[in-house]
C-alpha atoms as a PDB file:
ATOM      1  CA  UNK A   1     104.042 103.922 103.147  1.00  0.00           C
ATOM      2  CA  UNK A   2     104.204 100.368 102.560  1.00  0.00           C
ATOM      3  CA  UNK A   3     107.707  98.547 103.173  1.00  0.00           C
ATOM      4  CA  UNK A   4     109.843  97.730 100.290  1.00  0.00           C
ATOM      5  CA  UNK A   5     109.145  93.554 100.323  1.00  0.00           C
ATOM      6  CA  UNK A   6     105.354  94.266 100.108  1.00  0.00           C
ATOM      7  CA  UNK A   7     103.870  96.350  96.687  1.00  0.00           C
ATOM      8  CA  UNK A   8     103.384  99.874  97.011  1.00  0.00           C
ATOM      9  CA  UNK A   9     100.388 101.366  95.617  1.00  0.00           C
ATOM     10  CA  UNK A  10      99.208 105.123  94.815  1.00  0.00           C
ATOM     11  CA  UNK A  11      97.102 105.026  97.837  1.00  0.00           C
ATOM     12  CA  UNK A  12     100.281 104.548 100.403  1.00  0.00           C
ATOM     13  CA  UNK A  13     102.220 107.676  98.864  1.00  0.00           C
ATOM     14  CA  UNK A  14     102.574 110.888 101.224  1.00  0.00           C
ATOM     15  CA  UNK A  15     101.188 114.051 100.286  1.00  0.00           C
ATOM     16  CA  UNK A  16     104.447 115.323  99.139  1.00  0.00           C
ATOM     17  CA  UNK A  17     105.782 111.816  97.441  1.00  0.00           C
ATOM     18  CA  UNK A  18     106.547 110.668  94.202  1.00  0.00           C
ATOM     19  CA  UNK A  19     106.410 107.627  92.628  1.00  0.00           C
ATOM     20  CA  UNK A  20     106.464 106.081  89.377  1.00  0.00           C
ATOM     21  CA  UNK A  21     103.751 103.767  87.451  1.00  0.00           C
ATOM     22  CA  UNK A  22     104.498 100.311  87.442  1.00  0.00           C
ATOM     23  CA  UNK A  23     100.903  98.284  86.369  1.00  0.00           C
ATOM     24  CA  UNK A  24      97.687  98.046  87.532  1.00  0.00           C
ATOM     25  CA  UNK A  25      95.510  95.525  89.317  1.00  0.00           C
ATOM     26  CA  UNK A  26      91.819  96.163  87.811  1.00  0.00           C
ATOM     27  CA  UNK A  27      89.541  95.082  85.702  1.00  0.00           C
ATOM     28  CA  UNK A  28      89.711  95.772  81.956  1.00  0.00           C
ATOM     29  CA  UNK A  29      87.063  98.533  81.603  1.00  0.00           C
ATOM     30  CA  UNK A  30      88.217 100.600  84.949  1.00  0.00           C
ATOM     31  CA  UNK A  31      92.063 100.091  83.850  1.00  0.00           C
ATOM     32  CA  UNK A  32      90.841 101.633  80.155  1.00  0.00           C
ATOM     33  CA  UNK A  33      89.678 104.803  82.135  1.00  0.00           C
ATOM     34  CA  UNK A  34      92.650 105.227  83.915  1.00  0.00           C
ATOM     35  CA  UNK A  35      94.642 105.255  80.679  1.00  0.00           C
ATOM     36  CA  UNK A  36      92.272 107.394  79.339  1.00  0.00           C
ATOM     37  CA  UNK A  37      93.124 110.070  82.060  1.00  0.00           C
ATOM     38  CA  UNK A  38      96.740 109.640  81.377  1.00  0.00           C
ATOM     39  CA  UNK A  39      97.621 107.334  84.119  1.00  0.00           C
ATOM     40  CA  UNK A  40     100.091 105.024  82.296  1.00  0.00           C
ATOM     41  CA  UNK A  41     103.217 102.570  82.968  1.00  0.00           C
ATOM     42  CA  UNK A  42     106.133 104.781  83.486  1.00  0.00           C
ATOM     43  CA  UNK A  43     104.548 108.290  84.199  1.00  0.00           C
ATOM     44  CA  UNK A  44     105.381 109.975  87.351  1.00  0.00           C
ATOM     45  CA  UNK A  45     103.053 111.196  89.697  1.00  0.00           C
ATOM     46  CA  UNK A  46     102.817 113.614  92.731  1.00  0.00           C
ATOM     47  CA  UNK A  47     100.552 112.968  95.394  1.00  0.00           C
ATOM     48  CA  UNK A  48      99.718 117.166  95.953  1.00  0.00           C
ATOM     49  CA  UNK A  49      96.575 117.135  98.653  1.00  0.00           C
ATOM     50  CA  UNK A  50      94.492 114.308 100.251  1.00  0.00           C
ATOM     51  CA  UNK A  51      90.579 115.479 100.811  1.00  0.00           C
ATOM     52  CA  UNK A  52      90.110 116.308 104.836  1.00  0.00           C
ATOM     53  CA  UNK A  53      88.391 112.676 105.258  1.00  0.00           C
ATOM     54  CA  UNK A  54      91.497 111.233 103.267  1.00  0.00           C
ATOM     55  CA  UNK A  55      89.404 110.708 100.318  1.00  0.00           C
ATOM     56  CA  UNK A  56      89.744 111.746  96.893  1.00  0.00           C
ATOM     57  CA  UNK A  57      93.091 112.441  96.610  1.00  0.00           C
ATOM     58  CA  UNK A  58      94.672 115.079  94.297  1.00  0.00           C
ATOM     59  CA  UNK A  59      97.902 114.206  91.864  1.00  0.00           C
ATOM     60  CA  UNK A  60      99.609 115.864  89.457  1.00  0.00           C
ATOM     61  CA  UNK A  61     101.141 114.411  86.461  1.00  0.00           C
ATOM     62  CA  UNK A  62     101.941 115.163  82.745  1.00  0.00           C
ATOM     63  CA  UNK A  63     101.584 118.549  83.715  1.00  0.00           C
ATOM     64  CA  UNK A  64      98.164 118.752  85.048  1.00  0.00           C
ATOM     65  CA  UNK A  65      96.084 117.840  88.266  1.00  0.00           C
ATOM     66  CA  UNK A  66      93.637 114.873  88.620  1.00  0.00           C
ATOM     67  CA  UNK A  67      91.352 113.997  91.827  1.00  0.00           C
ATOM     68  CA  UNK A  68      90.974 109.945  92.295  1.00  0.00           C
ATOM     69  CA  UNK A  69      89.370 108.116  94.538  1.00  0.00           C
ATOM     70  CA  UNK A  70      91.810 105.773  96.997  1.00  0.00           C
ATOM     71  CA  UNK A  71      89.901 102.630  95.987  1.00  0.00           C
ATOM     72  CA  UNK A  72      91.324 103.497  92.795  1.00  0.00           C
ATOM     73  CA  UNK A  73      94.548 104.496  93.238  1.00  0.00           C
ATOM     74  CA  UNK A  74      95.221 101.448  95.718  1.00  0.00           C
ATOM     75  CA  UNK A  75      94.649  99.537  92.632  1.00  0.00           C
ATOM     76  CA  UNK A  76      97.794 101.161  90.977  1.00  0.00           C
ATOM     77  CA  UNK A  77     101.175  99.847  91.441  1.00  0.00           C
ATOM     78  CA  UNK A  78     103.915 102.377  91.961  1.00  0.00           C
ATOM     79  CA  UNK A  79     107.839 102.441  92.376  1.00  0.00           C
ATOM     80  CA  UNK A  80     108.291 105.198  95.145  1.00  0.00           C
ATOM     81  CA  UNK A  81     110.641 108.003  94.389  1.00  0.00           C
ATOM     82  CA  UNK A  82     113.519 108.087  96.904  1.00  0.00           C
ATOM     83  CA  UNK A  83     113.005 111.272  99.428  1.00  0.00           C
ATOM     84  CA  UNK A  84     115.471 113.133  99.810  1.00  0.00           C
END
Protein backbone atom coordinates (compact mmCIF):
# COMPACT_ATOMS: atom_id res chain seq x y z
CA UNK A 1 0.00 0.00 0.00
CA UNK A 2 0.70 3.45 -0.76
CA UNK A 3 2.27 5.71 2.14
CA UNK A 4 0.10 7.99 4.03
CA UNK A 5 1.50 11.58 2.27
CA UNK A 6 0.65 10.12 -1.20
CA UNK A 7 -3.42 9.12 -2.05
CA UNK A 8 -4.39 5.71 -1.61
CA UNK A 9 -6.52 4.16 -4.09
CA UNK A 10 -8.69 0.79 -4.25
CA UNK A 11 -6.07 -0.72 -6.35
CA UNK A 12 -3.17 -0.46 -3.43
CA UNK A 13 -5.49 -2.27 -0.73
CA UNK A 14 -4.36 -5.93 0.42
CA UNK A 15 -6.48 -8.77 -0.09
CA UNK A 16 -7.64 -8.73 3.40
CA UNK A 17 -7.87 -4.64 3.80
CA UNK A 18 -10.41 -2.25 4.29
CA UNK A 19 -10.84 1.03 3.39
CA UNK A 20 -13.33 3.61 3.08
CA UNK A 21 -14.61 5.75 -0.12
CA UNK A 22 -13.34 9.05 -0.29
CA UNK A 23 -14.02 10.41 -4.28
CA UNK A 24 -13.19 9.44 -7.46
CA UNK A 25 -10.88 10.55 -10.24
CA UNK A 26 -12.90 9.64 -13.62
CA UNK A 27 -14.73 10.84 -16.07
CA UNK A 28 -18.44 11.62 -15.68
CA UNK A 29 -20.01 8.63 -17.51
CA UNK A 30 -17.49 5.82 -15.91
CA UNK A 31 -17.93 7.59 -12.31
CA UNK A 32 -22.03 7.25 -13.04
CA UNK A 33 -21.41 3.40 -13.37
CA UNK A 34 -19.58 3.08 -10.41
CA UNK A 35 -22.40 4.70 -8.44
CA UNK A 36 -24.64 2.69 -10.15
CA UNK A 37 -22.94 -0.50 -8.67
CA UNK A 38 -23.04 0.99 -5.28
CA UNK A 39 -19.60 2.29 -5.07
CA UNK A 40 -20.24 5.62 -3.26
CA UNK A 41 -18.43 8.33 -0.88
CA UNK A 42 -18.40 6.84 2.50
CA UNK A 43 -19.12 3.04 1.87
CA UNK A 44 -16.68 0.58 3.07
CA UNK A 45 -15.16 -1.92 1.11
CA UNK A 46 -13.20 -5.26 1.47
CA UNK A 47 -10.73 -6.18 -0.92
CA UNK A 48 -11.75 -10.36 -0.64
CA UNK A 49 -9.56 -12.06 -3.72
CA UNK A 50 -7.31 -10.58 -6.49
CA UNK A 51 -7.61 -12.77 -9.97
CA UNK A 52 -4.19 -15.08 -10.26
CA UNK A 53 -2.72 -12.37 -12.87
CA UNK A 54 -3.75 -9.61 -10.22
CA UNK A 55 -6.54 -8.57 -12.34
CA UNK A 56 -10.05 -8.18 -11.69
CA UNK A 57 -10.20 -7.91 -8.28
CA UNK A 58 -13.11 -9.08 -6.04
CA UNK A 59 -14.73 -6.64 -3.11
CA UNK A 60 -17.37 -6.86 -1.00
CA UNK A 61 -19.49 -4.10 0.14
CA UNK A 62 -23.13 -3.25 1.16
CA UNK A 63 -23.44 -6.73 1.68
CA UNK A 64 -22.63 -8.21 -1.59
CA UNK A 65 -19.53 -9.05 -3.88
CA UNK A 66 -18.43 -7.08 -7.01
CA UNK A 67 -15.38 -8.00 -9.49
CA UNK A 68 -13.58 -4.60 -10.91
CA UNK A 69 -11.03 -4.15 -12.97
CA UNK A 70 -7.67 -2.35 -11.25
CA UNK A 71 -7.72 0.40 -13.90
CA UNK A 72 -10.85 1.11 -12.25
CA UNK A 73 -10.44 0.82 -8.89
CA UNK A 74 -7.00 2.83 -9.06
CA UNK A 75 -9.28 5.53 -10.07
CA UNK A 76 -11.05 5.41 -6.59
CA UNK A 77 -9.80 7.23 -3.67
CA UNK A 78 -9.91 5.41 -0.38
CA UNK A 79 -9.13 6.14 3.42
CA UNK A 80 -7.45 2.76 4.54
CA UNK A 81 -8.88 1.06 7.55
CA UNK A 82 -6.26 0.76 10.31
CA UNK A 83 -5.07 -3.15 10.61
CA UNK A 84 -5.09 -4.38 13.47
Amino acid sequence: MKTSSTVATLADLDVGARGTIRDFHCALPLMQRLLEMGLTRGTTVEVIRLAPLGDPMKIRLRGYYLSLRKAEASLIEVEPEAQP
